[in-house]
Protein backbone atom coordinates (compact mmCIF):
# COMPACT_ATOMS: atom_id res chain seq x y z
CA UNK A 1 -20.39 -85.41 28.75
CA UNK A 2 -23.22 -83.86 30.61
CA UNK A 3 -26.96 -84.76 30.05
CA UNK A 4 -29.88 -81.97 30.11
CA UNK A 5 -27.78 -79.08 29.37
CA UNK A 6 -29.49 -75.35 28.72
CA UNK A 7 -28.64 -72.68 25.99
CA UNK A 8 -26.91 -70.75 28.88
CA UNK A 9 -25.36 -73.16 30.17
CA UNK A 10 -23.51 -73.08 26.53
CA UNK A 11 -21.26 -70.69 25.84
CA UNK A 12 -20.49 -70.61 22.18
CA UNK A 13 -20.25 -67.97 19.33
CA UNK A 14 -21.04 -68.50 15.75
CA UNK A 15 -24.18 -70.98 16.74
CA UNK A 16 -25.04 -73.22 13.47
CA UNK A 17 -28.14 -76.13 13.98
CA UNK A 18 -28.05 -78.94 11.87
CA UNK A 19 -31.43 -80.69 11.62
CA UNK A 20 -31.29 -84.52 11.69
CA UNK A 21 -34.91 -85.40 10.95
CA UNK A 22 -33.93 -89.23 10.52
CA UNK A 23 -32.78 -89.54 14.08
CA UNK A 24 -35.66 -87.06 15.48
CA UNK A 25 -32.39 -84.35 16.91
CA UNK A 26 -30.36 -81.32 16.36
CA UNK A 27 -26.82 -80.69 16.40
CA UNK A 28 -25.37 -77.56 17.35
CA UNK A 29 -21.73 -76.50 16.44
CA UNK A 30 -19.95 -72.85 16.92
CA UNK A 31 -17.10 -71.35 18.32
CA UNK A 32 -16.86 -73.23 21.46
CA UNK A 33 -12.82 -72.77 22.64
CA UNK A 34 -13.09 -70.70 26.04
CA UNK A 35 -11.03 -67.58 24.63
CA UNK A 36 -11.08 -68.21 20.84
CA UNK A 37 -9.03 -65.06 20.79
CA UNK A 38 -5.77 -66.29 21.89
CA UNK A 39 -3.63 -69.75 20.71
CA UNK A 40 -3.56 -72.15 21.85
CA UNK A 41 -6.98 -73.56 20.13
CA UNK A 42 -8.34 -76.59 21.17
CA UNK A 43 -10.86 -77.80 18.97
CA UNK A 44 -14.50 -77.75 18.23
CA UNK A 45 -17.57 -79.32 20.16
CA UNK A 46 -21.36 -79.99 19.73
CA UNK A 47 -24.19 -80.67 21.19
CA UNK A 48 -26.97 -82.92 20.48
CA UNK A 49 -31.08 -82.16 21.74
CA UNK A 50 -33.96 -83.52 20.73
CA UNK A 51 -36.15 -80.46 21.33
CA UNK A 52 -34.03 -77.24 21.42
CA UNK A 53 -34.45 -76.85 25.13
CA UNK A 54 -32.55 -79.81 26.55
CA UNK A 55 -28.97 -80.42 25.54
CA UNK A 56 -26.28 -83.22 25.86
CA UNK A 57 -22.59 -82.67 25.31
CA UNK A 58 -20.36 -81.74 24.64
CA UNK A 59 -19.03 -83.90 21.79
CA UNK A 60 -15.74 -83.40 20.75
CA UNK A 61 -16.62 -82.73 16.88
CA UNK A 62 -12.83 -82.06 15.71
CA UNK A 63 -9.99 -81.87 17.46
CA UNK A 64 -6.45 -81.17 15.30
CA UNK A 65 -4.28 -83.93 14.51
CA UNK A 66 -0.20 -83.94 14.95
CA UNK A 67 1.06 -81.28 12.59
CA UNK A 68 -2.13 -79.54 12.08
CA UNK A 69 -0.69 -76.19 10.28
CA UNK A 70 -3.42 -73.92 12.68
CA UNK A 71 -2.86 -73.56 16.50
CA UNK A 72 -5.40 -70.18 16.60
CA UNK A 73 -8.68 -68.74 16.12
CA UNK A 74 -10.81 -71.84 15.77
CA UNK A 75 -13.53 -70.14 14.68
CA UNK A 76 -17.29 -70.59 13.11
CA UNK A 77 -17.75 -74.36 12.47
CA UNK A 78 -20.63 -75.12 9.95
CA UNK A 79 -21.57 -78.63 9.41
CA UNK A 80 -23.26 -79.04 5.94
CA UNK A 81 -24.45 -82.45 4.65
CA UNK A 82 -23.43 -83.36 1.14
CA UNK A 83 -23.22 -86.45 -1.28
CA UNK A 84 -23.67 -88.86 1.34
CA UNK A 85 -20.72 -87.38 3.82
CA UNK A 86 -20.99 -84.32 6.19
CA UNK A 87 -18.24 -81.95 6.00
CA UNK A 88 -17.21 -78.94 8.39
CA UNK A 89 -16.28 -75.37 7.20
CA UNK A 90 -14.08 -73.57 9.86
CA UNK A 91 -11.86 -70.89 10.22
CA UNK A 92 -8.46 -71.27 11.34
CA UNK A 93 -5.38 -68.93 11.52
CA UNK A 94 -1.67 -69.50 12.86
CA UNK A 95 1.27 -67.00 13.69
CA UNK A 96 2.02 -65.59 9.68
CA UNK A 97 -0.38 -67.17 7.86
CA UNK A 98 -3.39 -65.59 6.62
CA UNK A 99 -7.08 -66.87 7.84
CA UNK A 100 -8.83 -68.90 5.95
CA UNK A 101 -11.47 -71.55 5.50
CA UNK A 102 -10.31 -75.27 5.59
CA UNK A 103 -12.93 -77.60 4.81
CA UNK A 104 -13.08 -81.33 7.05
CA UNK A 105 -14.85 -84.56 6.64
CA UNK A 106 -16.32 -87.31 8.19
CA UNK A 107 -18.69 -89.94 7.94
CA UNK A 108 -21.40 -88.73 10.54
CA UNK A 109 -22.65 -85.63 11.23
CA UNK A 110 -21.44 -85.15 14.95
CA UNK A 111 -17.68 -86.22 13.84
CA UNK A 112 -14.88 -86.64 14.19
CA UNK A 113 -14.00 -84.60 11.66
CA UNK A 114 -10.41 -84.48 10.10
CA UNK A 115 -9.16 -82.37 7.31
CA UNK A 116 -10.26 -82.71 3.76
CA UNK A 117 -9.24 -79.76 1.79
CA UNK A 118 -5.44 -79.30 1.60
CA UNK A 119 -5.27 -76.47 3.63
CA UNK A 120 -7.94 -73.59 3.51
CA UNK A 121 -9.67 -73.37 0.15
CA UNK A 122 -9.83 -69.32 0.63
CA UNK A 123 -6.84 -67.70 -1.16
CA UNK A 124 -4.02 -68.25 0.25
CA UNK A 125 -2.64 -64.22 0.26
CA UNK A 126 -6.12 -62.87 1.54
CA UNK A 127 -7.35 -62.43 5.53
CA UNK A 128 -10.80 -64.62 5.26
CA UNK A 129 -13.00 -66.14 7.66
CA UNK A 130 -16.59 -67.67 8.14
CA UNK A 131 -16.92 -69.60 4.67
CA UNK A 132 -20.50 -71.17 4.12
CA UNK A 133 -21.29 -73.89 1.63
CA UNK A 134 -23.83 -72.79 -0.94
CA UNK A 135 -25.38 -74.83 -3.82
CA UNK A 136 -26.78 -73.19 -6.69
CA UNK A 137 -29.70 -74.48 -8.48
CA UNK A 138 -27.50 -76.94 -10.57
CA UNK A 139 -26.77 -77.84 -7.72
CA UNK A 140 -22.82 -76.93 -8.17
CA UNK A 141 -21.12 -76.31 -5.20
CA UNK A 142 -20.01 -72.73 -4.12
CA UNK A 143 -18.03 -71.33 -0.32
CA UNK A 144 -19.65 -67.86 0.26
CA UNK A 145 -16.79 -65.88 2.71
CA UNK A 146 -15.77 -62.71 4.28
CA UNK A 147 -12.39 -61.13 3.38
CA UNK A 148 -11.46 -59.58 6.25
CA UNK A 149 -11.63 -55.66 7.19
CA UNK A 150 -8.06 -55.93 8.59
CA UNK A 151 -6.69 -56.27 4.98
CA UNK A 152 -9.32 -54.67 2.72
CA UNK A 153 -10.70 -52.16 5.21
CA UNK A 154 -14.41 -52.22 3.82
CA UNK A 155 -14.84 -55.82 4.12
CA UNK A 156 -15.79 -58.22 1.50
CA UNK A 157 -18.63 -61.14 0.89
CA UNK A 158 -17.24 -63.62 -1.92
CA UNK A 159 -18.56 -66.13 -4.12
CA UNK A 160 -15.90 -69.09 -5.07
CA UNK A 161 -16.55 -71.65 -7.10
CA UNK A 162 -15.77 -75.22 -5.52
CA UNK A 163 -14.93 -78.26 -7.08
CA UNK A 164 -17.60 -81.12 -6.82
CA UNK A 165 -14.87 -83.11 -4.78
CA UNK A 166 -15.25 -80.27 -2.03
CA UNK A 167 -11.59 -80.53 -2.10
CA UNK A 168 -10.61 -77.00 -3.77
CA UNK A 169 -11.82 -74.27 -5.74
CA UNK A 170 -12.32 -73.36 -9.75
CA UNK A 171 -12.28 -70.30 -11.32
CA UNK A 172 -11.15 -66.87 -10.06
CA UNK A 173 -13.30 -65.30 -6.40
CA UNK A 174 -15.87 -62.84 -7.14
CA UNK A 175 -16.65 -60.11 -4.77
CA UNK A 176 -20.68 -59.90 -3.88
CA UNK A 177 -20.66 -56.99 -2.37
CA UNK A 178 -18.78 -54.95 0.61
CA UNK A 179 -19.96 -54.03 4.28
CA UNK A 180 -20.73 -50.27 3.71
CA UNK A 181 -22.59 -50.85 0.68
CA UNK A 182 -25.61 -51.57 3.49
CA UNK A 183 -27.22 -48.77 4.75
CA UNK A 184 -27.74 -49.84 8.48
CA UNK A 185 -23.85 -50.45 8.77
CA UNK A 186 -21.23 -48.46 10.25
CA UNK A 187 -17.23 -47.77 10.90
CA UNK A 188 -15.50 -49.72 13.06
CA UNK A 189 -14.79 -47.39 16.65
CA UNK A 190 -11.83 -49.00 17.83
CA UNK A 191 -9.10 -46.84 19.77
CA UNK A 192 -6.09 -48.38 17.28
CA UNK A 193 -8.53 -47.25 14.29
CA UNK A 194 -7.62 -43.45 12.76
CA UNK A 195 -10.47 -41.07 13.50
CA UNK A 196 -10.15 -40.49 9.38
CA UNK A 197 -9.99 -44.34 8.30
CA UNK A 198 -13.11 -45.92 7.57
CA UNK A 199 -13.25 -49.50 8.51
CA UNK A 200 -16.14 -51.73 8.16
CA UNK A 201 -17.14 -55.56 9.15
CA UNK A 202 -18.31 -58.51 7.39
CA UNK A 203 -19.51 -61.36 8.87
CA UNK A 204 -21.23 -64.77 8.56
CA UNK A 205 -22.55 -65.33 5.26
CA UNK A 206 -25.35 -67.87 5.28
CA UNK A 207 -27.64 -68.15 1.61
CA UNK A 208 -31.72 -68.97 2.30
CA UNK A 209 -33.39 -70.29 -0.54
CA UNK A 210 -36.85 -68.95 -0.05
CA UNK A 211 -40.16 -70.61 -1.57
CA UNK A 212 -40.68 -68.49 -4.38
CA UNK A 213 -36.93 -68.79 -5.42
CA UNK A 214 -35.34 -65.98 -4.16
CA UNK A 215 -32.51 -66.46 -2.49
CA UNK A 216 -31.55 -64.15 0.32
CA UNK A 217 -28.34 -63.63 2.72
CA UNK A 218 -27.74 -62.92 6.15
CA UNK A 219 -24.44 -61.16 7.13
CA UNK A 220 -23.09 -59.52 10.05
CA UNK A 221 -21.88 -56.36 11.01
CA UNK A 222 -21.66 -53.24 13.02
CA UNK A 223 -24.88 -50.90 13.25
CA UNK A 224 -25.98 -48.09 15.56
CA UNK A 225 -26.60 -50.25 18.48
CA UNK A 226 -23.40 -52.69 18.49
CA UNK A 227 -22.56 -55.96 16.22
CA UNK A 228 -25.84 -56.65 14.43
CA UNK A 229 -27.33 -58.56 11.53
CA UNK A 230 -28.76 -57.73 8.05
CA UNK A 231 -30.37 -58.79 4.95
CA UNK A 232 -29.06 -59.08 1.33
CA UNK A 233 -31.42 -60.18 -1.89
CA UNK A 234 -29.92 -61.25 -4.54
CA UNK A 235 -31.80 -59.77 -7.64
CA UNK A 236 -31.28 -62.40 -10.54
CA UNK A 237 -31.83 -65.74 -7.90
CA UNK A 238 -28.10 -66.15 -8.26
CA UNK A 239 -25.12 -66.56 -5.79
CA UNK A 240 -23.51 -64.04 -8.19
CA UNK A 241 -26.17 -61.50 -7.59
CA UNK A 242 -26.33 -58.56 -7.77
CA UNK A 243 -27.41 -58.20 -4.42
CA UNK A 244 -29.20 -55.15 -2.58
CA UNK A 245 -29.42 -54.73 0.85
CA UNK A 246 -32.14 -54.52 3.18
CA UNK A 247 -32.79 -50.76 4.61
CA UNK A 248 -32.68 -52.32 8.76
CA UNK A 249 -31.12 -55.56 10.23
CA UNK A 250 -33.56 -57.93 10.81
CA UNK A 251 -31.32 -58.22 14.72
CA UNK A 252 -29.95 -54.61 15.52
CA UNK A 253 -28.27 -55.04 18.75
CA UNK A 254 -25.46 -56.89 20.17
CA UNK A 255 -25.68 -60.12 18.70
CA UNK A 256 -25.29 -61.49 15.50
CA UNK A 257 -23.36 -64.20 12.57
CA UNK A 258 -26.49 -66.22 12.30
CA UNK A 259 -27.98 -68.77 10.14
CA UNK A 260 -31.33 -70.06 9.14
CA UNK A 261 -31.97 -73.88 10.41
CA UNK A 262 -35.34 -75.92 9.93
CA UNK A 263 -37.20 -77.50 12.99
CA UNK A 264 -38.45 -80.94 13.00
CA UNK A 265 -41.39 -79.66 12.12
CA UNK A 266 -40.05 -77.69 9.01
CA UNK A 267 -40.33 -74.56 10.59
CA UNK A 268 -37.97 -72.07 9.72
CA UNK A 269 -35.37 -70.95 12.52
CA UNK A 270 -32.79 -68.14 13.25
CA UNK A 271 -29.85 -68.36 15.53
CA UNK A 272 -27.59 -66.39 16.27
CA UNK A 273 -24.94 -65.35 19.55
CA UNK A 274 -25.66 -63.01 21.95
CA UNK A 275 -24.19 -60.93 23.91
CA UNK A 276 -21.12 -60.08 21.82
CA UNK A 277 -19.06 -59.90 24.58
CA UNK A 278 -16.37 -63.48 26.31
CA UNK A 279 -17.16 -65.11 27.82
CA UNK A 280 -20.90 -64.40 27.79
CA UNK A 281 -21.69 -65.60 24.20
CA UNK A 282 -24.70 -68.24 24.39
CA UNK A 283 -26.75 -69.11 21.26
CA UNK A 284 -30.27 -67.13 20.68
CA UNK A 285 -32.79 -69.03 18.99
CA UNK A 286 -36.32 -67.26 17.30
CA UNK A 287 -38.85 -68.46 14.86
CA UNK A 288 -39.01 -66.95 11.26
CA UNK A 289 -41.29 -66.73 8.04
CA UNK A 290 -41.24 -66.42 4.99
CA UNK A 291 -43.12 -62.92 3.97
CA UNK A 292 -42.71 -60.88 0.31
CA UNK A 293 -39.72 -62.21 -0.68
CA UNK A 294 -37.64 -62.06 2.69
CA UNK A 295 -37.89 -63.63 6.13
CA UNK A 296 -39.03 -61.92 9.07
CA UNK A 297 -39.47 -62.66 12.98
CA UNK A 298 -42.86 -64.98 13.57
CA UNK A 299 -44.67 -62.93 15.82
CA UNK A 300 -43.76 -62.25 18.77
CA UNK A 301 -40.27 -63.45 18.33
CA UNK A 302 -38.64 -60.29 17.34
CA UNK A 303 -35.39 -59.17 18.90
């Protein structure tokens, strides 16, 4: 493990920040495999700072035990404290199996984690990644997803219901809303893609609870300048919506699947990866507020 760390001396997709204000530090988890494209995985890995700026790691967070039913695409770790435990929601894919979002535990926030959930808790016949725990103002658990663009072609957000155990799900998934529905989004331009087939991308869900009540989204996607990020509302305060879209990402250009942390000092915080591109991802960090019902860059901090 290596002391005094930078962000780019990190490379890591998918950043998430989990504030620790009891032991005065951050955590940050993401995608941290070398070539998270290609099997075999190896695991996940965080770091731990006191101040954003100077980072120690990395800490082996979860690695997979013997028989793990995954050996791929390790993929957007979030680690969400709840009832007393902390447990990890990660995407993880093997060789005929669909994607999907298995949810680990453990007893302290930096790990090790080990599974939980039997198996992902996304359906079991549906391409899904990037599931984000969400609890609704019952305070009744809920995994917010993406089903995937490569099965659905205009990709999906979805609501599922969870049970309190955090070990599976109740009820039937409920689609939110899809990628094109967004004005600022746009077809996927891939060479294997049909000139005439509209494709579009969904991407890392994560639910903000603003002061007044509102509760807001940020997704990712692909814009006019490269993989971006946007801004739902939902219009009743529910996960269930319905939820409109902002008119312009709130990042526009080459870097995105972001979340909103708090500092120390209860400041909000976005992060997010940037460039796109392995193995240059590192993790972007700005300061946000809280303006007519939305969150925008503090100023100065814009993209």
């Amino acid at each position: 493990m290596t002391a005094d760390l930078t962000l780019a001396d990190i490379q890591i997709r998918d950043p998430f920040v989990l504030t620790l204000p009891e032991r005065g530090e951050y955590l940050l988890f993401g995608s941290t495999d070398a070539d998270i494209w290609n099997p075999p995985a190896t695991g996940f890995d965080c770091y731990r700072s006191t101040d954003l700026v100077h980072w120690e790691g990395p800490i082996q967070a979860f690695r997979p035990p013997a028989g793990f039913w995954s050996d791929r695409n390790f993929w957007a770790p979030e680690a969400h404290e709840y009832r007393g435990r902390y447990y990890l929601f990660a995407t993880f894919k093997a060789d005929g199996v669909c994607r999907g979002t298995q949810i680990l535990a453990s007893d302290a926030p930096e790990g090790p984690y080990a599974p939980w959930s039997d198996g992902p808790v996304t359906p079991s016949d549906w391409e899904c990644l990037d599931g984000t725990l969400h609890l609704d103002e019952a305070g009744e658990p809920w995994i917010v997803f993406c089903r995937e663009w490569v099965q659905v072609r205009d990709g999906q957000i979805v609501a599922q219901r969870l049970s309190d155990d955090l070990r599976g799900v109740v009820g039937e998934p409920v689609v939110l809303f899809t990628a094109s529905e967004a004005p600022w989004t746009r077809r996927m331009d891939l060479p294997q893609i049909p000139k005439d087939v509209d494709m579009y991308v969904t991407d890392g869900p994560f639910l903000h609870r603003l002061r007044s009540g509102e509760l807001v989204m940020l997704w990712s996607s692909f814009g006019d300048r490269g993989y971006a990020m946007g801004i739902a509302r939902s219009t009743s305060g529910s996960v269930l919506g319905p939820w409109t879209q902002e008119e312009r990402p709130i990042w526009a250009e080459d870097g995105g699947h972001g979340m909103i942390a708090r500092t120390l000092d209860g400041e909000l915080l976005l992060t997010l990866h940037q460039p796109n591109e392995t193995p240059l991802e590192r993790a972007v960090f700005r300061p946000l507020v809280e303006v007519d019902g939305t969150v925008v860059f503090a100023e100065g901090a814009a993209s």
